[in-house]
Protein backbone atom coordinates (compact mmCIF):
# COMPACT_ATOMS: atom_id res chain seq x y z
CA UNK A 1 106.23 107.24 124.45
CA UNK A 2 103.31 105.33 124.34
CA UNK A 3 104.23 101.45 125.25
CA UNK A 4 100.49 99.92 124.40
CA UNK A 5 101.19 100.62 120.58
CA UNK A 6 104.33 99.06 119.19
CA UNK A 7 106.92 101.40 117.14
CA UNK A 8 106.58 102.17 113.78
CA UNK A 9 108.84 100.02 111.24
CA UNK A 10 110.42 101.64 107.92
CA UNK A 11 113.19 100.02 106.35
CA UNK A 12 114.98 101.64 102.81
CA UNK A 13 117.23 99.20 101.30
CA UNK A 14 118.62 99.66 97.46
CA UNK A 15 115.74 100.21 95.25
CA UNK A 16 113.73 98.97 97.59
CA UNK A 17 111.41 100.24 100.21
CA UNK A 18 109.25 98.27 102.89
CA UNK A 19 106.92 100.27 105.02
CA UNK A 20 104.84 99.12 108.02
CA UNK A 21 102.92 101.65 109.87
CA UNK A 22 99.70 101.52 112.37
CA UNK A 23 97.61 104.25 111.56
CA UNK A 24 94.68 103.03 112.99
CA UNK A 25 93.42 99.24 113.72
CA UNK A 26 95.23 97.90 111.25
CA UNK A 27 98.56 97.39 109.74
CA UNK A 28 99.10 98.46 106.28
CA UNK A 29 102.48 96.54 104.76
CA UNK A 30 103.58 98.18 101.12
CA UNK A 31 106.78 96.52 99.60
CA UNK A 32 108.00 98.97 96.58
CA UNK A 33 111.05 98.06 94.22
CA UNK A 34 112.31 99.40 90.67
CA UNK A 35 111.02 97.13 88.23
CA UNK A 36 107.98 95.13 90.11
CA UNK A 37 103.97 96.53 90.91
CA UNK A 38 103.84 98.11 94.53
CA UNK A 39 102.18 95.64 96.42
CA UNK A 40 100.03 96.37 99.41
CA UNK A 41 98.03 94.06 102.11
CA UNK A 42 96.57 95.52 105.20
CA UNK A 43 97.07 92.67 108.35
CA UNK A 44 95.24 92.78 111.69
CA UNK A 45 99.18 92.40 113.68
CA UNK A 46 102.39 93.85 113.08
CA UNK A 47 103.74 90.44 112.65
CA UNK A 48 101.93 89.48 109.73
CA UNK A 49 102.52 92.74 108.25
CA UNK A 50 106.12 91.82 108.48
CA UNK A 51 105.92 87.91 107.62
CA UNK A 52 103.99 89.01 104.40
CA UNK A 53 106.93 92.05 103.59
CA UNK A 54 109.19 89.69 103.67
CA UNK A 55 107.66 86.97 101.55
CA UNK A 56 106.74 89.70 98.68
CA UNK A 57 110.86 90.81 99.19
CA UNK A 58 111.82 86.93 99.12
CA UNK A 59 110.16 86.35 95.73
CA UNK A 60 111.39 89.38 93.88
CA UNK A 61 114.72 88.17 95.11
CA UNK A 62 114.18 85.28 93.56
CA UNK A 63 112.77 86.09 90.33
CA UNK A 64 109.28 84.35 91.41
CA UNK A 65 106.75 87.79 92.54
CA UNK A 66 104.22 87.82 89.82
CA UNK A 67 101.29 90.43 89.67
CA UNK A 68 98.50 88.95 91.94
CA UNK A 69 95.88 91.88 91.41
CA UNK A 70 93.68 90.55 89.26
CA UNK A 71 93.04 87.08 90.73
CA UNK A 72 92.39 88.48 94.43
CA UNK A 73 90.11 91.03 92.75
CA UNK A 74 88.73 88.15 90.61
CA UNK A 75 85.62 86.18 92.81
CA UNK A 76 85.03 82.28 92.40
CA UNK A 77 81.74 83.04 90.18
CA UNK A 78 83.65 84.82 87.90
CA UNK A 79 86.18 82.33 87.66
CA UNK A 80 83.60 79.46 86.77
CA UNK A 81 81.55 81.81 84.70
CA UNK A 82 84.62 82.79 82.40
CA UNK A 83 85.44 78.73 82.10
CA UNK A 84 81.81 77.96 81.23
C-alpha cells in the first residue's frame, strides 16, 4: 500500500451517494441524491473535497441546496451586461 497517497473515500448512505477519489492531482468530490442535480467540484486536498461534500449534504438536509450551475458558469461581464 502506497502511504504517500491517502485512501480513497466512498460513502453510500440512503439515496444518497458521496464519492471522493484521487485520480490524478486533484480531488474530484460528487454528492448525488434522489430528487436534487448531481453536484461536482474538483479541490486541490482531500480535505476540501470532504468540507465541500458535506456542506452540499448539509443543505439538502436542510431544504436550502439550490442549483448553482448557471451562476458559476455565468462571468461578471455577463452579469452587468444582462442588467444594462
Amino acid at each position: 500500500m502506497n502511504k504517500s497517497r491517502p485512501s480513497n473515500l466512498l460513502i453510500f448512505r440512503e439515496l444518497e451517494t458521496t464519492y471522493i477519489k484521487q485520480p490524478g492531482a486533484y480531488w474530484p468530490a460528487k454528492v448525488r441524491r434522489k430528487g436534487y442535480k448531481p453536484s461536482c467540484r474538483t479541490f486541490e486536498t482531500q480535505k476540501q473535497a470532504q468540507q465541500w461534500a458535506s456542506h452540499i449534504e448539509s443543505e439538502m438536509d436542510s431544504g436550502l441546496n439550490i442549483d448553482r450551475t448557471e451562476a458559476e458558469r455565468t462571468t461578471l461581464r455577463q452579469g452587468l451586461e444582462a442588467y444594462t
